[in-house]
Protein backbone atom coordinates (compact mmCIF):
# COMPACT_ATOMS: atom_id res chain seq x y z
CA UNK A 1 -2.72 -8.96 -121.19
CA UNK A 2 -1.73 -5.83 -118.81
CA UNK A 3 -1.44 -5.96 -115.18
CA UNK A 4 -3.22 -3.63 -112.53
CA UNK A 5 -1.10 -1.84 -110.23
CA UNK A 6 -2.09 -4.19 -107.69
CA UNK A 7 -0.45 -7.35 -109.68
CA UNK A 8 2.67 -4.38 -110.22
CA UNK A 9 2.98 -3.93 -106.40
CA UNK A 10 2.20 -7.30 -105.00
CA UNK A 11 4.35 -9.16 -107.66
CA UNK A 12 7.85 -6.57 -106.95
CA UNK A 13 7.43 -6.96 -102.78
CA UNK A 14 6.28 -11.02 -103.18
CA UNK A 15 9.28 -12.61 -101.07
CA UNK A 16 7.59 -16.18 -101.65
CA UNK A 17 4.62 -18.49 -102.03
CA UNK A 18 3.57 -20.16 -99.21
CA UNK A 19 2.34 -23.60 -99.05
CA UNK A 20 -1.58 -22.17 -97.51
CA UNK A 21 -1.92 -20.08 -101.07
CA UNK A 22 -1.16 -17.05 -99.42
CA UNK A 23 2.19 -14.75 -100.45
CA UNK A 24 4.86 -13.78 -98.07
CA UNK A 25 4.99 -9.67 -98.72
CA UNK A 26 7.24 -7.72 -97.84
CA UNK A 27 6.29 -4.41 -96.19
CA UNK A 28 7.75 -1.12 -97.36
CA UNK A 29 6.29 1.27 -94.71
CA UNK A 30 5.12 0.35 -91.34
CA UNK A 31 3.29 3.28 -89.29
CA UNK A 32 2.06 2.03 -85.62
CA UNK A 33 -0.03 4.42 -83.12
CA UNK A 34 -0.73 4.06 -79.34
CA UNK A 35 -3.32 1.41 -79.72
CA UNK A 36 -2.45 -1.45 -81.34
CA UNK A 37 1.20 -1.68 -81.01
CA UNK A 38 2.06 -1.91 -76.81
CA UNK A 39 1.01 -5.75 -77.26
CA UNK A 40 2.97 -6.36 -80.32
CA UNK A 41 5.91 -4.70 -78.97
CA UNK A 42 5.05 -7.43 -75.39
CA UNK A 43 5.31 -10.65 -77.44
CA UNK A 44 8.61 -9.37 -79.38
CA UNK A 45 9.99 -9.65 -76.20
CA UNK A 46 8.33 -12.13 -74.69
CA UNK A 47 10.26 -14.19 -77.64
CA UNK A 48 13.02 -12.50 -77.65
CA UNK A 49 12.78 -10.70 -81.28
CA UNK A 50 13.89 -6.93 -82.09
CA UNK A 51 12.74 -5.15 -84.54
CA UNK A 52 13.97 -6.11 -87.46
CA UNK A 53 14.13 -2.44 -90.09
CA UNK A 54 13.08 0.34 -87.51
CA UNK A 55 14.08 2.62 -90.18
CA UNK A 56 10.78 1.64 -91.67
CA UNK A 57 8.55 2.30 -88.88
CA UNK A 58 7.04 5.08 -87.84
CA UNK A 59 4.64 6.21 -85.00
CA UNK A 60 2.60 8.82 -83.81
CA UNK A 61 -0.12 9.32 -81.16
CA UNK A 62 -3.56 9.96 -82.41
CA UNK A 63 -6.31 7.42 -80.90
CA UNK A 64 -6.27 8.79 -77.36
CA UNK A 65 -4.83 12.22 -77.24
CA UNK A 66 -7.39 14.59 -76.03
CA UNK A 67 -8.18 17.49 -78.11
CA UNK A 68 -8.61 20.38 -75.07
CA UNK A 69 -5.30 20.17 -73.54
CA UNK A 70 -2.38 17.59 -74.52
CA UNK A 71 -0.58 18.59 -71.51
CA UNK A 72 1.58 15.99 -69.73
CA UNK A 73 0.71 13.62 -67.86
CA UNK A 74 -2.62 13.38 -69.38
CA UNK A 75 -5.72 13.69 -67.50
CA UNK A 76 -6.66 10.01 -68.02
CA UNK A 77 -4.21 7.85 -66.70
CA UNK A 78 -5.04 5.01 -68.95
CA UNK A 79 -4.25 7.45 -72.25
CA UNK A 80 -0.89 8.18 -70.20
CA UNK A 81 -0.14 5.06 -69.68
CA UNK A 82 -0.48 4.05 -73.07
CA UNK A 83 1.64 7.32 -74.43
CA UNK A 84 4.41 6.43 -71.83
CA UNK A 85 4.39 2.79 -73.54
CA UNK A 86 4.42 4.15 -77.38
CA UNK A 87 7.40 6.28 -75.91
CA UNK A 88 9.64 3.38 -74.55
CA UNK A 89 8.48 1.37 -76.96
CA UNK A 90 9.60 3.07 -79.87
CA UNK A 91 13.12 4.51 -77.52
CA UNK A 92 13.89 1.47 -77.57
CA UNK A 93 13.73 0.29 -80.96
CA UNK A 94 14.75 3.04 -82.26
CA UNK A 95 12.20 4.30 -84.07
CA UNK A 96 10.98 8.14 -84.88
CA UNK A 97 7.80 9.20 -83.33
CA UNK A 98 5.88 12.09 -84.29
CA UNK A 99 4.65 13.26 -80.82
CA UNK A 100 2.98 16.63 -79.47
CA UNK A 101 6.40 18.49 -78.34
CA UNK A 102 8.05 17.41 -82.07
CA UNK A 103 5.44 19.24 -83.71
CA UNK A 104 4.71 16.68 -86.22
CA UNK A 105 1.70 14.48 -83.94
CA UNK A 106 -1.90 13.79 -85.90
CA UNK A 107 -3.48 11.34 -87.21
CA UNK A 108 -1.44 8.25 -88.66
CA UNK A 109 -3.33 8.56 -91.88
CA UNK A 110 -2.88 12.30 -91.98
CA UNK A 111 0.86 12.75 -91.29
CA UNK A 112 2.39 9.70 -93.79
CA UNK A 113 1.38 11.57 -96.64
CA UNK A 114 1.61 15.13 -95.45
CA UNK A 115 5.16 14.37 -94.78
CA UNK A 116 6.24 12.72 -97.95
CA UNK A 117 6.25 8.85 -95.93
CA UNK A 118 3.45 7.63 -98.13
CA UNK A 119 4.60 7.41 -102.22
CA UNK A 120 3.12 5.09 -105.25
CA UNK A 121 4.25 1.59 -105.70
CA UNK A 122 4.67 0.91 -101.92
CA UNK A 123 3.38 -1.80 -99.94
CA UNK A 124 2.48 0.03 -96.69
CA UNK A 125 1.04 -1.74 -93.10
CA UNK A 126 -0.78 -0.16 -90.01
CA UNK A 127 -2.33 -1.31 -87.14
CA UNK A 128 -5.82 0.86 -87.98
CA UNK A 129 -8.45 -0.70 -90.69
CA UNK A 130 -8.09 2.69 -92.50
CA UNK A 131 -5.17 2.19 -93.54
CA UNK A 132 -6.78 2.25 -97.12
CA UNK A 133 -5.85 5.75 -96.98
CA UNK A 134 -2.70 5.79 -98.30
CA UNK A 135 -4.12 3.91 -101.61
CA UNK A 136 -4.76 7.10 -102.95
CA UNK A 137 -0.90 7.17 -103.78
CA UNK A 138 -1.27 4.23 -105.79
CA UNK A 139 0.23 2.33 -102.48
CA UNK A 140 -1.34 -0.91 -101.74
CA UNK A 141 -2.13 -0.48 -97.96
CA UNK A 142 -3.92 -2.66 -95.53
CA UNK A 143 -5.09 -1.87 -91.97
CA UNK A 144 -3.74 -5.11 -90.10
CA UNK A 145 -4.27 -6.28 -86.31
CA UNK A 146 -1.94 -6.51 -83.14
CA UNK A 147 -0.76 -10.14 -83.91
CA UNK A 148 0.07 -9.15 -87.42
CA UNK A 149 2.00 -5.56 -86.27
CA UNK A 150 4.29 -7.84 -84.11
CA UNK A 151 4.67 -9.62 -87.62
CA UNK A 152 6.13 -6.71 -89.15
CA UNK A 153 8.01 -5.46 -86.58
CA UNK A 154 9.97 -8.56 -86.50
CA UNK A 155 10.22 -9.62 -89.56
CA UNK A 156 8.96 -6.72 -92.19
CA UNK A 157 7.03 -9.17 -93.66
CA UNK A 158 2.86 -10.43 -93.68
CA UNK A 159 1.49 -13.53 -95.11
CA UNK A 160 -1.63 -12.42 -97.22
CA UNK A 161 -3.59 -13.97 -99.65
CA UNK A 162 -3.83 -11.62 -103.03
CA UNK A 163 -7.19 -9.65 -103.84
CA UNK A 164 -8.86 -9.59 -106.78
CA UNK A 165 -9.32 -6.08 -108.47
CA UNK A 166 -12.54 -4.44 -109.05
CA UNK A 167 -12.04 -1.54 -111.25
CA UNK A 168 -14.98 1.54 -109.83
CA UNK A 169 -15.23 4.11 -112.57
CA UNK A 170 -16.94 7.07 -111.63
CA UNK A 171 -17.48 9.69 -114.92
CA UNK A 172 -18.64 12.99 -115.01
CA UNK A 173 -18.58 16.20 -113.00
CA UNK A 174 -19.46 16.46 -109.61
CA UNK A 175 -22.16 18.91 -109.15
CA UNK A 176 -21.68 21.81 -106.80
CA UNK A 177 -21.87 20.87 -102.90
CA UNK A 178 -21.08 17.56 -104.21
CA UNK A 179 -17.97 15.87 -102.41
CA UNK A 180 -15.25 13.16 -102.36
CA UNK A 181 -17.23 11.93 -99.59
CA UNK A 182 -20.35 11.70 -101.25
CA UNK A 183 -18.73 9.29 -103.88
CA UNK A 184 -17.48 7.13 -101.43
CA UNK A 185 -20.90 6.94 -99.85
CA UNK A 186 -22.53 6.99 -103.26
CA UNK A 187 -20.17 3.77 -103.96
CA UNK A 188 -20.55 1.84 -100.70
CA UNK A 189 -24.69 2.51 -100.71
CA UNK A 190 -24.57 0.92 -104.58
CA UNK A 191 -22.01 -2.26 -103.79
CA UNK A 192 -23.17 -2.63 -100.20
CA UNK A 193 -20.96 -2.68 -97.19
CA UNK A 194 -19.66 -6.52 -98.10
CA UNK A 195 -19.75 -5.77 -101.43
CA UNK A 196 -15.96 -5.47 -101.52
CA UNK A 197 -15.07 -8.74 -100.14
CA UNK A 198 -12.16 -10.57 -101.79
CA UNK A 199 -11.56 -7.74 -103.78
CA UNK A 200 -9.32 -4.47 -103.97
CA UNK A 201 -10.94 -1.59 -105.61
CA UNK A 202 -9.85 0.73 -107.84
CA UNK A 203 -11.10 4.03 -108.14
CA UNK A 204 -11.03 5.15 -111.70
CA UNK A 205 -12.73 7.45 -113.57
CA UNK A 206 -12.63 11.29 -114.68
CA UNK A 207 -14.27 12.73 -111.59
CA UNK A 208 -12.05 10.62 -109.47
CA UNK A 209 -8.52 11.96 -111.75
CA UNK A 210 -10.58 15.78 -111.24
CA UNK A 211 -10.07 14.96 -107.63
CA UNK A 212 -7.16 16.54 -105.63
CA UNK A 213 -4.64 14.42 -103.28
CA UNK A 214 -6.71 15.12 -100.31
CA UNK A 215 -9.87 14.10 -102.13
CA UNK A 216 -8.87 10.68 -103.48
CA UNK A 217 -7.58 10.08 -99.45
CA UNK A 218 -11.15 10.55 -98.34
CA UNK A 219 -12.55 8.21 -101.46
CA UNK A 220 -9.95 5.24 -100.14
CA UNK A 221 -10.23 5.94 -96.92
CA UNK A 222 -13.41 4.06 -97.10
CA UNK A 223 -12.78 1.34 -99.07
CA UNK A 224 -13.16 -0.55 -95.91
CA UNK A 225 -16.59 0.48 -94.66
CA UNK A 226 -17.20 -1.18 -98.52
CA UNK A 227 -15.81 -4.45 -97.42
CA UNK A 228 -12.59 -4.29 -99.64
CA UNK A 229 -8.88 -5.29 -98.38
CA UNK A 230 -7.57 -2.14 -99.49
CA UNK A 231 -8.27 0.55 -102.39
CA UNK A 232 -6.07 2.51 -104.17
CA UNK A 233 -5.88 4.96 -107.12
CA UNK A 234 -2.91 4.74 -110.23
CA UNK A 235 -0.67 7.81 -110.09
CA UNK A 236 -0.63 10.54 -111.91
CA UNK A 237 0.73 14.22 -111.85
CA UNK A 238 -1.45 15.01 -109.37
CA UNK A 239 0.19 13.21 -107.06
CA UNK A 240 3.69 13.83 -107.81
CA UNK A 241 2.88 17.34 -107.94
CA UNK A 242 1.29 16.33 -104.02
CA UNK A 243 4.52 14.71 -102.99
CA UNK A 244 7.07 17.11 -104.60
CA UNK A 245 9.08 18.86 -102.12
CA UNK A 246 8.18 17.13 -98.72
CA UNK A 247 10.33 15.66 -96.05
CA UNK A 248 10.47 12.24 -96.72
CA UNK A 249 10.23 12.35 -100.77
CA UNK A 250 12.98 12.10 -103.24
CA UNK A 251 15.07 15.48 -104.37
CA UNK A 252 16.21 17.07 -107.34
CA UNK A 253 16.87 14.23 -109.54
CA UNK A 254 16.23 11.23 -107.16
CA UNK A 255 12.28 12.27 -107.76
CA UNK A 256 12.35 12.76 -111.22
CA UNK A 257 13.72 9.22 -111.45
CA UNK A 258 11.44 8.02 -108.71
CA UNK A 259 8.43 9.54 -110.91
CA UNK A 260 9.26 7.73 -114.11
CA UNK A 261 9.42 4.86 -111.96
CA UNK A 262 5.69 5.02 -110.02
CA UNK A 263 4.66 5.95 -113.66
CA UNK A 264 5.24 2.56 -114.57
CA UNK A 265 3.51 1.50 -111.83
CA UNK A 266 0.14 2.64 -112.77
CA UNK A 267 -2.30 -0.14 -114.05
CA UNK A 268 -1.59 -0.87 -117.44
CA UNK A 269 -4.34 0.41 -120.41
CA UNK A 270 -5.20 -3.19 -121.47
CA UNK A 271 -5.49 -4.57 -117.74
CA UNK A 272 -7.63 -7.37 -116.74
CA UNK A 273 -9.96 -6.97 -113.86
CA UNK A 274 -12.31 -9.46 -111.88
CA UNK A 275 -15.62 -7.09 -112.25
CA UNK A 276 -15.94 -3.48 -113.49
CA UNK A 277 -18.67 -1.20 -111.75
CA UNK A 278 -19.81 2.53 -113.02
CA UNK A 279 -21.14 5.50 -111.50
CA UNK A 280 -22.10 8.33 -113.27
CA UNK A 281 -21.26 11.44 -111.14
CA UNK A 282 -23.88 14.07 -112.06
CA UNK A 283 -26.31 11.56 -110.42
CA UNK A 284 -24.75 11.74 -106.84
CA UNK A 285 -25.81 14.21 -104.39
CA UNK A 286 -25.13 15.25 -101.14
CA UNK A 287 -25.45 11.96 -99.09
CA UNK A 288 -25.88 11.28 -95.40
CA UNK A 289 -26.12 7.87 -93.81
CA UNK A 290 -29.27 7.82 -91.52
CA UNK A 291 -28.34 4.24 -90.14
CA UNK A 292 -26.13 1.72 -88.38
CA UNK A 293 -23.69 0.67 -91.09
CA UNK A 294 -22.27 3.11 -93.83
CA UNK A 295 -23.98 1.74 -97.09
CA UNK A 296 -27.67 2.94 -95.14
CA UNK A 297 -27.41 6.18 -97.38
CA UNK A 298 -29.53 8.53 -98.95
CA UNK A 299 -29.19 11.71 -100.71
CA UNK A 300 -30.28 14.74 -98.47
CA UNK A 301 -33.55 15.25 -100.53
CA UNK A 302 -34.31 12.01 -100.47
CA UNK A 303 -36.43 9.81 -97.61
CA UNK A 304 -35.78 6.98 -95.34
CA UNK A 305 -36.37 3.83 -97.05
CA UNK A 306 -39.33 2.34 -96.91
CA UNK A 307 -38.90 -1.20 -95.31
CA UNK A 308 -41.38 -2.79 -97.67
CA UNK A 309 -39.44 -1.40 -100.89
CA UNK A 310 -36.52 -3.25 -99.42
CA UNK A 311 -35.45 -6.97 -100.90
CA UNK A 312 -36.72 -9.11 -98.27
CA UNK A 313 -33.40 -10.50 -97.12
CA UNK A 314 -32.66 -6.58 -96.25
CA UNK A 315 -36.03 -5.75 -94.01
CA UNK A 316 -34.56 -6.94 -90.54
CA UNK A 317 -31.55 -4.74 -90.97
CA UNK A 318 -33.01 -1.89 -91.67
CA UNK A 319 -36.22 -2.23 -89.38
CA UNK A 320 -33.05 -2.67 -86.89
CA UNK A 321 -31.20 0.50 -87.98
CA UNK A 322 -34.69 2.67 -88.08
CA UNK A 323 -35.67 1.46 -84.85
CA UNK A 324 -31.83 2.39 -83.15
CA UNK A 325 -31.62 5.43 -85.06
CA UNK A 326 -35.51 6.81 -83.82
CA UNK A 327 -36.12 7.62 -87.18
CA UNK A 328 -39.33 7.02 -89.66
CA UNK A 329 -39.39 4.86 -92.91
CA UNK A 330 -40.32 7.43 -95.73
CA UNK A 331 -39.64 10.49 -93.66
CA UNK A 332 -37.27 12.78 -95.11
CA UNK A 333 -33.84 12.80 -94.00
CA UNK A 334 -33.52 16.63 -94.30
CA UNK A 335 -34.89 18.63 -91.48
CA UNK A 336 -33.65 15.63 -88.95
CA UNK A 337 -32.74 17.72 -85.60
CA UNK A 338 -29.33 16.89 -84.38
CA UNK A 339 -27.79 18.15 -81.05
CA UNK A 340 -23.54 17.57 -81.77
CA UNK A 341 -21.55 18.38 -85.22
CA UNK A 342 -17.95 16.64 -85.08
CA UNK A 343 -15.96 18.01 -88.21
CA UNK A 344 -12.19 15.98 -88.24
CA UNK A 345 -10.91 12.43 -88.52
CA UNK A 346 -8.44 10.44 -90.83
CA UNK A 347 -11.34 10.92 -93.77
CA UNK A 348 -12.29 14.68 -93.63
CA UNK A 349 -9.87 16.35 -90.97
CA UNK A 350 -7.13 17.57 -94.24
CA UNK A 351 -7.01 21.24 -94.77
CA UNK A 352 -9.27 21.35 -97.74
CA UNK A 353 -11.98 19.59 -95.25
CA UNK A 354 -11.58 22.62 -93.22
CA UNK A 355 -11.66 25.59 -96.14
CA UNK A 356 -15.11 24.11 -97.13
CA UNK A 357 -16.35 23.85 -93.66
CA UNK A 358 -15.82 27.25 -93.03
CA UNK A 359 -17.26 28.47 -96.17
CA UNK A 360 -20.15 27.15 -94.83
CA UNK A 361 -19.32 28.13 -90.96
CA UNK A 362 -19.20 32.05 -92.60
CA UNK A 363 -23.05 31.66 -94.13
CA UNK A 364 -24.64 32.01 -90.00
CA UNK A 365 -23.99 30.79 -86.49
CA UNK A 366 -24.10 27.80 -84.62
CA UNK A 367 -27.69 26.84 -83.41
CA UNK A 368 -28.29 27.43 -79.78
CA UNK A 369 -28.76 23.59 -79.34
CA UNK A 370 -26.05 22.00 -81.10
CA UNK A 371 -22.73 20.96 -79.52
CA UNK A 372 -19.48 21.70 -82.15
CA UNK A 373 -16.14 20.41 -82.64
CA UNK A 374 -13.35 20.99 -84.75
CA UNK A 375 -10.28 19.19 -84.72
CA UNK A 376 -7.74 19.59 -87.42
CA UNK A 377 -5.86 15.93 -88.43
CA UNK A 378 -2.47 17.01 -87.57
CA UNK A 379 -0.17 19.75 -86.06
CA UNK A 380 0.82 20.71 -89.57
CA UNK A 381 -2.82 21.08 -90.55
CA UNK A 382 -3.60 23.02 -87.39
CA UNK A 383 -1.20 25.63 -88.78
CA UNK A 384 -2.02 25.75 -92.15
CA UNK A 385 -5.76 26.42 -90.80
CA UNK A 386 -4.79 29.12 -87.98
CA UNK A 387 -2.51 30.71 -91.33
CA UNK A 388 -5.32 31.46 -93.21
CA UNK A 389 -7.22 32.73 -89.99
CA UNK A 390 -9.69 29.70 -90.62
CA UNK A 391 -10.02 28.89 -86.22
CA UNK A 392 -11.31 32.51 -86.43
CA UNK A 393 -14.28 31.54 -89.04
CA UNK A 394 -15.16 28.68 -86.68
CA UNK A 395 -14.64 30.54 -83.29
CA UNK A 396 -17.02 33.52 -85.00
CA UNK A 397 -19.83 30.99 -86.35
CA UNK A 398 -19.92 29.36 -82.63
CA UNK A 399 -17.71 26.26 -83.61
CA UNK A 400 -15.14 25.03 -80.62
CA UNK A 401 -11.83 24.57 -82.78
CA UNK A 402 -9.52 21.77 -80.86
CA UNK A 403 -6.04 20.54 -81.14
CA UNK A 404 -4.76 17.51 -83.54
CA UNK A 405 -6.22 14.09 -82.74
CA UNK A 406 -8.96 11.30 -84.08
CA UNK A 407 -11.08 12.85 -81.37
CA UNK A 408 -14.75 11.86 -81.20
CA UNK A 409 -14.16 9.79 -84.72
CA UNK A 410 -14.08 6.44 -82.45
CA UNK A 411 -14.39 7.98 -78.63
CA UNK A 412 -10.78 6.78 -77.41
CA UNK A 413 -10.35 10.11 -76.15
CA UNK A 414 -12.75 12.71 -73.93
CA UNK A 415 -14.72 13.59 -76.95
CA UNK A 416 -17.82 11.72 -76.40
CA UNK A 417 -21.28 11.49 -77.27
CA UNK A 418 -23.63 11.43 -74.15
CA UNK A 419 -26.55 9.35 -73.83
CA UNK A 420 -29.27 9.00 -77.08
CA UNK A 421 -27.36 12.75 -78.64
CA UNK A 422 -27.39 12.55 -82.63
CA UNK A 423 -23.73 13.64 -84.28
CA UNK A 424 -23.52 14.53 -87.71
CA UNK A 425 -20.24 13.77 -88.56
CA UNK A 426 -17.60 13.72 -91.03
CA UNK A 427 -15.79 10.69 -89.73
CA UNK A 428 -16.20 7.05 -91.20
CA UNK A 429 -18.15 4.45 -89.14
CA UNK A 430 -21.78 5.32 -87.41
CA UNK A 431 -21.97 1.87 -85.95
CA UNK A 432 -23.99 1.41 -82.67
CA UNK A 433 -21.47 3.02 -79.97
CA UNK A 434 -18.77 4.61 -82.14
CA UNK A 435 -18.68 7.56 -80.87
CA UNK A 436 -18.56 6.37 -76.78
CA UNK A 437 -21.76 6.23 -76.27
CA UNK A 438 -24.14 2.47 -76.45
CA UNK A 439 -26.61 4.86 -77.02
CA UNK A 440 -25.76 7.73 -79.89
CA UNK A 441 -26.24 7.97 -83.07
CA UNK A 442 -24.47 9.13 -86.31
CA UNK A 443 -24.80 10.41 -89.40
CA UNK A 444 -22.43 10.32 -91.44
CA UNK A 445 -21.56 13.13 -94.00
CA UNK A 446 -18.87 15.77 -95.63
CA UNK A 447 -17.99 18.45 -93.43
CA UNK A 448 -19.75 21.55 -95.17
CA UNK A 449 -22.92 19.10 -94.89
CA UNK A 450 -21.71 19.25 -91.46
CA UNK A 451 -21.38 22.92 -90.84
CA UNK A 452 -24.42 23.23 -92.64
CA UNK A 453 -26.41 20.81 -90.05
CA UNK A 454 -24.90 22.63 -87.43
CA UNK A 455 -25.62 26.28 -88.09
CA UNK A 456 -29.15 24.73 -89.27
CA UNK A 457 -29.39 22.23 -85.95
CA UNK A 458 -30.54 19.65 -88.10
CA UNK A 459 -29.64 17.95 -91.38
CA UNK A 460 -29.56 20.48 -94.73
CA UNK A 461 -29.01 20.61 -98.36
CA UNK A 462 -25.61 22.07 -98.33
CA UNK A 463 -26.24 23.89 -101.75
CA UNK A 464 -28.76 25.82 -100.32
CA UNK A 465 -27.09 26.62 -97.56
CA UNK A 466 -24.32 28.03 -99.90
């Protein structure tokens, strides 16, 4: 019997077994942002530990930068404070952060595999549940917490107990206005948001090998909203051809050998799996969430559920979402009026987020009620965008283009919705409060459904629109 490229990975960085069941794993790359490390980096010293392979950390500032002005010292003194920290932190450890002056800041998620940090067969660690990400390498990547980040700064190491693998097959072509982002919601609204429990998934399929690098990021990304401990996708020439050539990859012959390698790391043909799930994708549409957990989906020409179509175990939940969201069982989720469009984030803030965008962005102009922003997922994508003349599109359309950050993704930062305002959003989470206020509300969705929404001021069928 094969092995999955989970067994592959976990079995070549597996240190030991401990005695609680769990594996001692060793941790090839460790990225840390402002957040979730300045109490890590306390109790290190608080016992007296260094860090123990700095070489294989690396930080950046993403969670609280503000997206107006990154001028020094920042405007909230908090955010500052926390900067200042990431900065002697990291001093003194000796280890490289990517920070607004260096050129290379954005989004954790964004920058390790724009920069050639994230590659197949790796075990990788962050201090951020969307860690996921990096999966789409055919890395095995977990988002961990502050306790477990001191871990692995002292000792490279986490004590984790190994996932089973669901293999999620999705066949078929996409249909036009059809996105990675609809899959993932397409997959999350069929398994359910704890569907993934105990399990890695991965994403297999040809519409998911169709996909491009930046696609299959944006189908990982996710795998937590889905309840999985990670998700990945095997390797292929898609992503060699991704990583070819960038700062931190292999050269010359180093990457042809490191290719024949993460070949071999791929899940083997005759594999064994713990469940197998498939999606056929000429059936998924355009899909917005329209309540308070990422699996309450529907396509955009479909209607709110009705709650007495719902299993009865499911009625409270969603009488709970409808009621927070204001919205009407069996209503159509088209035509919903929103008043803020937030295009960005570690899931849809890559530069093939922001080409599609603006193809919409170029169809009309921003309605006169709808507040805009656009905020590119790194410096390096920032560039790429104002190359192809892209922060013109959105400036011409009525969009307010920002600078590199998670912005209004989780609300860490000045980006903010006020009061009861309605976002349509191409982040990841539209829990109650995500986006800094107890009161807004989110729906979740690609970014051209996005642009479209906004140049609409309320929620529309993307294909039409194009």
């Amino acid at each position: 019997m094969g092995k999955t490229l989970l067994d592959k990975v976990w079995d070549a960085h597996a240190v030991r077994e401990l005695a609680s069941g769990q594996t001692q794993l060793f941790i090839g790359l460790h990225l840390i942002h402002e957040v979730t490390s300045p109490q890590a980096f306390a109790s290190l010293r608080e016992i007296g530990a260094k860090v123990r392979f700095p070489e294989r950390t690396f930080a950046t500032v993403d969670h609280i930068i503000p997206t107006d002005s990154q001028a020094r010292p920042l405007a909230d003194s908090l955010a500052e404070e926390m900067l200042v920290a990431l900065e002697r932190n990291t001093g003194e450890a000796g280890i490289r952060l990517f920070d607004p002056p260096g050129g290379q800041q954005g989004i954790v998620h964004v920058i390790g595999p724009e920069l050639g940090l994230t590659q197949p067969g790796m075990t990788i660690a962050c201090g951020d549940s969307h860690t996921s990400t990096h999966g789409a390498f055919g890395a095995v990547a977990f988002g961990i917490g502050t306790s477990q980040v001191r871990d692995v700064l002292a000792t490279q190491c986490l004590a984790l107990a190994r996932p089973q693998v669901r293999r999620v097959g999705v066949n078929g072509k996409l249909g036009a206005g059809v996105y990675a982002k609809d899959v993932i919601l397409a997959i999350i609204r069929r398994l359910g948001v704890k569907g993934g429990i105990g399990y890695a998934y991965e994403y297999a399929g040809s519409a998911i090998e169709a996909m491009t690098l930046e696609e299959r990021m944006t189908v990982c990304n996710m795998s937590i909203e889905g309840g999985a401990r990670c998700g990945y996708i095997n390797p292929d020439e898609t992503t060699f051809d991704y990583l070819r050539g960038r700062s931190f990859a292999p050269e010359g012959e180093a990457f042809e050998r490191a290719c024949a390698w993460w070949r071999g790391m791929a899940s083997d043909a005759d594999a064994d799996y713990a469940d197998r799930v498939e999606l056929d994708a000429a059936a998924i549409a355009p899909t917005v969430t329209w309540g308070i957990n990422p699996g309450q989906s529907v396509g955009v020409d479909e209607c709110i559920p009705q709650l007495e179509d719902a299993p009865f175990e499911d009625r409270a939940g969603l009488e709970e979402a409808a009621k927070f969201m204001g919205l009407c069982p069996g209503a159509p989720i088209a035509g919903t009026r929103i008043d803020v469009a937030f295009i960005g984030s570690c899931t849809n803030g890559r530069i093939s987020d922001l080409r599609e965008a603006a193809r919409v962005a170029k169809t009309g102009r921003v309605a006169p009620h709808v507040r805009t922003l656009v905020v590119p997922g790194s410096q390096e994508v920032a560039r790429q965008a104002e190359a192809e003349g892209l922060p013109d599109v959105f400036r011409a359309a009525g969009f307010d283009w920002r600078e590199a950050g998670c912005s209004m993704c989780l609300a860490m930062n000045p980006d903010k919705l006020a009061g009861r305002e309605l976002c349509a959003s191409s982040s990841n989470r539209n829990f109650k409060g995500r986006q800094g206020s107890p009161e807004g509300r989110t729906l979740l969705m690609s970014p051209a459904m996005v642009a479209a929404a906004a140049i609409r001021g309320q929620v529309s069928d993307v294909r039409e629109v194009l």
